[in-house]
N, C-alpha and C. Protein backbone atom coordinates (compact mmCIF):
# COMPACT_ATOMS: atom_id res chain seq x y z
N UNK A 1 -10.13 21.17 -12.94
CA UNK A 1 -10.93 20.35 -12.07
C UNK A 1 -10.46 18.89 -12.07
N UNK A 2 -10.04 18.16 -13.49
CA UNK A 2 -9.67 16.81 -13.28
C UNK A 2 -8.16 16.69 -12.59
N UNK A 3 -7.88 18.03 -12.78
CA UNK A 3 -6.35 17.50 -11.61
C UNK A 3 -6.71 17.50 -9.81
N UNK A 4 -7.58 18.37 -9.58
CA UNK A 4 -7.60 17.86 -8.17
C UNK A 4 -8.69 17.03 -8.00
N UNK A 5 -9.47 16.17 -8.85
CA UNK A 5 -9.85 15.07 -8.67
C UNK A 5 -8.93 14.02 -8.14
N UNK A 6 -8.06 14.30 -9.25
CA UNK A 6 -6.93 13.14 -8.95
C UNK A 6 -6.04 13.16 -7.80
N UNK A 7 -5.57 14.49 -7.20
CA UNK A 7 -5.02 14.50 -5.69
C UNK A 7 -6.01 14.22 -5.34
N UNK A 8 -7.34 14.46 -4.91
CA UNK A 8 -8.16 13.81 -3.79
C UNK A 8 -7.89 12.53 -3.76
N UNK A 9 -7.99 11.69 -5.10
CA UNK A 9 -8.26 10.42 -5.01
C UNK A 9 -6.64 9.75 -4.39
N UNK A 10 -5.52 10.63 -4.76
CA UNK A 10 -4.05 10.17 -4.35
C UNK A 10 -4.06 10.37 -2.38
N UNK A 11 -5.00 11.49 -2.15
CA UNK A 11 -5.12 11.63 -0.48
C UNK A 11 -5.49 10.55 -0.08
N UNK A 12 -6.41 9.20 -0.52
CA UNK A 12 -7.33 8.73 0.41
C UNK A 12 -7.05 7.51 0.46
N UNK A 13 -5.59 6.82 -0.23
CA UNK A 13 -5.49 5.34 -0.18
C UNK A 13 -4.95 5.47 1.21
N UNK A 14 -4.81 4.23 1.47
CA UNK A 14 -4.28 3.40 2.75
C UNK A 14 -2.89 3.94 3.12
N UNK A 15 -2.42 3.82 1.98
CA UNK A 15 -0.69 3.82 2.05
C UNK A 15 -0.11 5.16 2.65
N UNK A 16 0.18 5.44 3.08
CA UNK A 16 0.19 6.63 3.99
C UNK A 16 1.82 7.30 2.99
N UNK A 17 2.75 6.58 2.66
CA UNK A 17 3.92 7.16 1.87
C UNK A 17 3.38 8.16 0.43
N UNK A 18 2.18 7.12 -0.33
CA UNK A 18 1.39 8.46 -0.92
C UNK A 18 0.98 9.31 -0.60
N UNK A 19 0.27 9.72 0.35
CA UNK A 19 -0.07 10.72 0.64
C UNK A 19 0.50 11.78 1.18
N UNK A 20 1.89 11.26 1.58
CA UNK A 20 2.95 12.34 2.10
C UNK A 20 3.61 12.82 1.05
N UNK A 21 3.55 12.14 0.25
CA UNK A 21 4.22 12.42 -1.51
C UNK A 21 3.70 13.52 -2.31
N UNK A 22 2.21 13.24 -2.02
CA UNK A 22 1.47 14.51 -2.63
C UNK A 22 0.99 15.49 -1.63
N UNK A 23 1.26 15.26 -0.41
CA UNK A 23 1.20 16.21 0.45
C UNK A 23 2.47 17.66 0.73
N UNK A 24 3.46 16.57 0.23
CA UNK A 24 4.66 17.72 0.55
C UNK A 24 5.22 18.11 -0.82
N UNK A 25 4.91 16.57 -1.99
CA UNK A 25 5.81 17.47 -3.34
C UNK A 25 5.06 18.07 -4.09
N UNK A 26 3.35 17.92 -3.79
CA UNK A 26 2.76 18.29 -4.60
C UNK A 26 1.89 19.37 -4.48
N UNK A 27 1.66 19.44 -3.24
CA UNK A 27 0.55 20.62 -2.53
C UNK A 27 1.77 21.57 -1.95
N UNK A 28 2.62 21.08 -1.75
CA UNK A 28 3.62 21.89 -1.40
C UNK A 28 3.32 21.63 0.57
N UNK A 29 2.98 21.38 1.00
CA UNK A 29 2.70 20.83 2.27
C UNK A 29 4.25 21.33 3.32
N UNK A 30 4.33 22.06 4.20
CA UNK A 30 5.56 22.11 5.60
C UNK A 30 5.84 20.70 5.85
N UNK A 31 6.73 20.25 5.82
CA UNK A 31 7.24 18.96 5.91
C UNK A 31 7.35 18.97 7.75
N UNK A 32 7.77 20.04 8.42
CA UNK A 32 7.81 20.22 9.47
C UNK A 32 6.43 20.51 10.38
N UNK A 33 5.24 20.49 9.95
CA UNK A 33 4.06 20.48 10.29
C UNK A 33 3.91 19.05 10.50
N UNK A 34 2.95 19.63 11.87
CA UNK A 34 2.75 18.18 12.81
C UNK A 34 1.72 17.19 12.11
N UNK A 35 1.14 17.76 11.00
CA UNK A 35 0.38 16.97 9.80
C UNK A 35 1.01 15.84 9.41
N UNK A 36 2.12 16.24 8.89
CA UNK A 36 3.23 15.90 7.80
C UNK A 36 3.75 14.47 8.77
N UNK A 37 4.49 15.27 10.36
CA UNK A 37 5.04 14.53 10.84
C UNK A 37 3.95 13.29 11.25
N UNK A 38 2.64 13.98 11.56
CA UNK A 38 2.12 12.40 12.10
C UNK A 38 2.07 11.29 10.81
N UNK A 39 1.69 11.67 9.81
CA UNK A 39 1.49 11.45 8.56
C UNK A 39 3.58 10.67 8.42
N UNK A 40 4.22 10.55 8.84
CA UNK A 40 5.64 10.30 9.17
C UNK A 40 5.65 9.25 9.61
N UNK A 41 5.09 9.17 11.25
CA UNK A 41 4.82 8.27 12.15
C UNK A 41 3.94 6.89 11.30
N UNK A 42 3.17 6.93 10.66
CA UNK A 42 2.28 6.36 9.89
C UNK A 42 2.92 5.62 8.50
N UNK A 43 3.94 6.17 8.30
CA UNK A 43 4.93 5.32 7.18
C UNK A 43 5.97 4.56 8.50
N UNK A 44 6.70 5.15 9.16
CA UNK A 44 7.43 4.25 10.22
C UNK A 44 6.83 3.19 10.96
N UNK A 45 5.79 3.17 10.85
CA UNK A 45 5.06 1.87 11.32
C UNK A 45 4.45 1.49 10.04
N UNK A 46 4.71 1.73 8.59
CA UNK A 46 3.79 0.75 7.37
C UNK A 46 4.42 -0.19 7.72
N UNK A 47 3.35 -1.71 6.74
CA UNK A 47 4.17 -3.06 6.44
C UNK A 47 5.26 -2.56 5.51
N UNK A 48 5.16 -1.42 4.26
CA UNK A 48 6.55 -0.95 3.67
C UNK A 48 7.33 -1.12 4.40
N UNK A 49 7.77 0.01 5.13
CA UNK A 49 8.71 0.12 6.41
C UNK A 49 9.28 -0.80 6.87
N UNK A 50 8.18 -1.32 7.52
CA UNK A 50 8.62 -2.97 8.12
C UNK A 50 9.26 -3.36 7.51
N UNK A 51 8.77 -4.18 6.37
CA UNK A 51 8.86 -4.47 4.93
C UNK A 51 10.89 -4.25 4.64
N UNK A 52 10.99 -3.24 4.30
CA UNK A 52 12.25 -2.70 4.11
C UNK A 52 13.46 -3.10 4.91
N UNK A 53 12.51 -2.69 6.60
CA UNK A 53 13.30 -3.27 7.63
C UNK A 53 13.67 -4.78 7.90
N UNK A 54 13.10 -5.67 7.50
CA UNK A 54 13.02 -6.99 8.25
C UNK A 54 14.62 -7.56 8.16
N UNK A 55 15.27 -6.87 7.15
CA UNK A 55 16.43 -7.94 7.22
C UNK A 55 17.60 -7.08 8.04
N UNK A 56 16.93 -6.50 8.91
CA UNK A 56 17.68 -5.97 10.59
C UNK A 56 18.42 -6.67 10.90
N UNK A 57 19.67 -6.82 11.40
CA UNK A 57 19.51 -7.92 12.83
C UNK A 57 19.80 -7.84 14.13
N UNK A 58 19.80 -8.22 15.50
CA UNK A 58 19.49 -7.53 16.55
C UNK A 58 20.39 -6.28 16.82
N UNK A 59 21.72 -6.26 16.32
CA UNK A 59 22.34 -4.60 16.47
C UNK A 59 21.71 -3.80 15.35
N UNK A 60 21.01 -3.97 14.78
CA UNK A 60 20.22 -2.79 14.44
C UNK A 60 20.81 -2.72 12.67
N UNK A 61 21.71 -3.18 12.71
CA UNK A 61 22.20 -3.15 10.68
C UNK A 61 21.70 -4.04 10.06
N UNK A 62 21.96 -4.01 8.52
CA UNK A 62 21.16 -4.76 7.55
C UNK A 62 21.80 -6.17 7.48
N UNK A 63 21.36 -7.39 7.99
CA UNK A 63 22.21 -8.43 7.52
C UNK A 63 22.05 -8.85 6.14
N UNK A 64 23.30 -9.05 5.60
CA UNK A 64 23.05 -9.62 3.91
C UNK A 64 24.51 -10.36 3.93
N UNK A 65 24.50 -11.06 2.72
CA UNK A 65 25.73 -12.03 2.99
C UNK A 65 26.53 -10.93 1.62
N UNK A 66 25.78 -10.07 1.33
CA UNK A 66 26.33 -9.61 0.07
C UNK A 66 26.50 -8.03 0.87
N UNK A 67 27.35 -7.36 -0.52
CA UNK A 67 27.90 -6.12 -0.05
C UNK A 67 26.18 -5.55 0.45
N UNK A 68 26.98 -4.13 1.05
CA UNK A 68 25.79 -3.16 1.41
C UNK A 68 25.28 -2.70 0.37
N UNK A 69 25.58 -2.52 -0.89
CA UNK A 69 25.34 -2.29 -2.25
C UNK A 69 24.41 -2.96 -2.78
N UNK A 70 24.44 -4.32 -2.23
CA UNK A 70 23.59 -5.67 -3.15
C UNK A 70 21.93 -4.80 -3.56
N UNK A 71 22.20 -5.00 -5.01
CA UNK A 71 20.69 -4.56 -5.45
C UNK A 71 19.89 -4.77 -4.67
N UNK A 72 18.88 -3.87 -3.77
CA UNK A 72 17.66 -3.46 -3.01
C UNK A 72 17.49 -4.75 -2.45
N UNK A 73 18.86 -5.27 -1.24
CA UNK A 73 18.24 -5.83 -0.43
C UNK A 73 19.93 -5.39 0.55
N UNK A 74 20.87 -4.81 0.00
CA UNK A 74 21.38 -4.26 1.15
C UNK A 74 21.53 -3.11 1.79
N UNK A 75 21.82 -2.64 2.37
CA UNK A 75 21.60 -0.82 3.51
C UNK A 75 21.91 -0.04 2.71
N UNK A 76 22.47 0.39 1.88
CA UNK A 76 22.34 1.13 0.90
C UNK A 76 20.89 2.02 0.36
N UNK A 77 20.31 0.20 -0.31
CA UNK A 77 18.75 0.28 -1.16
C UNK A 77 18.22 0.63 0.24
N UNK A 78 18.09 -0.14 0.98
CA UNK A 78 17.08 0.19 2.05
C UNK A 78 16.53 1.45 2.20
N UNK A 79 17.85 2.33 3.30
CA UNK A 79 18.00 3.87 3.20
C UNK A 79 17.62 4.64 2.29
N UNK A 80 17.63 4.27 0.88
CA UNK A 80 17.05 4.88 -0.69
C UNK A 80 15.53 4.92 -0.44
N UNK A 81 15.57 3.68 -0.26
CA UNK A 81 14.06 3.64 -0.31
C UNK A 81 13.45 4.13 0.85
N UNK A 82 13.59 3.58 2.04
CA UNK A 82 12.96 4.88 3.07
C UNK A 82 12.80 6.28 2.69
N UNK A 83 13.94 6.88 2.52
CA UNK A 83 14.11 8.15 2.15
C UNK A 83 12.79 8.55 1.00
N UNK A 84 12.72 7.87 0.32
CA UNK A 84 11.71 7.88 -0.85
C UNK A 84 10.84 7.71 -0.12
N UNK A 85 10.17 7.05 0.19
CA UNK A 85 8.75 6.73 0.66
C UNK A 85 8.41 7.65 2.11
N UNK A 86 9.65 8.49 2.82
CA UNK A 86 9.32 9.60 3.90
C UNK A 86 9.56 8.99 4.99
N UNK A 87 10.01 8.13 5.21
CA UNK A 87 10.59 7.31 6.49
C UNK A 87 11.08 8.98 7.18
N UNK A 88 11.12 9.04 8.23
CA UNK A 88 11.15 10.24 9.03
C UNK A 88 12.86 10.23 8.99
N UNK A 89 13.46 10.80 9.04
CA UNK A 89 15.03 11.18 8.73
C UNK A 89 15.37 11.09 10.31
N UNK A 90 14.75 11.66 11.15
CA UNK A 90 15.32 12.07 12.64
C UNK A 90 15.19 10.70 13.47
N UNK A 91 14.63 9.49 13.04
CA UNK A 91 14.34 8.27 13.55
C UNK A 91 15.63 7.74 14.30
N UNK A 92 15.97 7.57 15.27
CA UNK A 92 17.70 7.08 15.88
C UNK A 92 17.62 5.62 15.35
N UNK A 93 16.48 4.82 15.19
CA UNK A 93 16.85 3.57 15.15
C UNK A 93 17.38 2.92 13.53
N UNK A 94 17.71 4.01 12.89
CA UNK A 94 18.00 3.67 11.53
C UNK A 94 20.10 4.05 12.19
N UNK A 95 20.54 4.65 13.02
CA UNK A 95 21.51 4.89 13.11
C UNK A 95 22.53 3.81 12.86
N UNK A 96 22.36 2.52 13.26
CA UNK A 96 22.90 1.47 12.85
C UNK A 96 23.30 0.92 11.45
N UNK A 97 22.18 1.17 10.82
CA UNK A 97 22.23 1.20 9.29
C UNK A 97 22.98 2.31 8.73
N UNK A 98 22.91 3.58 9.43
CA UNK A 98 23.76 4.65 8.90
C UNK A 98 25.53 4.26 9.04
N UNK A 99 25.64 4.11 10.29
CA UNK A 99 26.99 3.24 10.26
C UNK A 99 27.93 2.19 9.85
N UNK A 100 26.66 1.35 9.41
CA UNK A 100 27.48 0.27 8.83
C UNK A 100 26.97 0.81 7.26
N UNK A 101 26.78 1.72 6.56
CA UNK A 101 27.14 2.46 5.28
C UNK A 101 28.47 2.96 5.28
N UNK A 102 28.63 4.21 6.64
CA UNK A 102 29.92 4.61 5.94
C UNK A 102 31.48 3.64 7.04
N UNK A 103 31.11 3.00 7.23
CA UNK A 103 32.31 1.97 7.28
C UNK A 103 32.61 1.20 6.34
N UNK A 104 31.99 1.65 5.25
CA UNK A 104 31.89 0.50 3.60
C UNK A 104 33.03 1.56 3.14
């Protein structure tokens, strides 16, 4: 009983990347269920997300004056961390960032 206390209480914060966390690694949740995916949509628009994103610049890659490598602030970390937190994989507008990875 005190363990699904504790998923309930992990379902109901704000942060929508938790709840996809314990929705898909922990309940075992279809990642491909339109649950999951809206629950997707809802991390692609967090301030995380944002957050992650801001150092865009208008073609769409990570500006940094440092490699793409630079500890968790160049495209590298970024991509890590999306990926972690459920940033939706099929998103096109990360494609930019995918490119200027493997041109490194």
């Amino acid at each position: 009983m005190k363990a699904q206390k504790v998923i309930s209480e992990l379902l109901d914060p704000e942060v929508p990347s938790i709840r996809y966390k314990i929705r898909v690694n922990v309940l075992g949740e279809d990642s491909d269920s339109s649950l999951i995916q809206a629950l997707q949509s809802q991390i692609r628009e967090s301030e995380l997300a944002r957050t992650l994103l801001q150092g865009q610049d208008a073609s769409g890659r990570i500006s940094t004056h440092k490699s793409v490598y630079a500890k968790w602030q160049g495209a590298h970390w970024v991509m890590v961390a999306l990926a972690d937190i459920g940033y939706p994989a099929e998103d096109t507008s990360l494609a930019r960032i995918r490119d200027q990875l493997q041109e490194q």
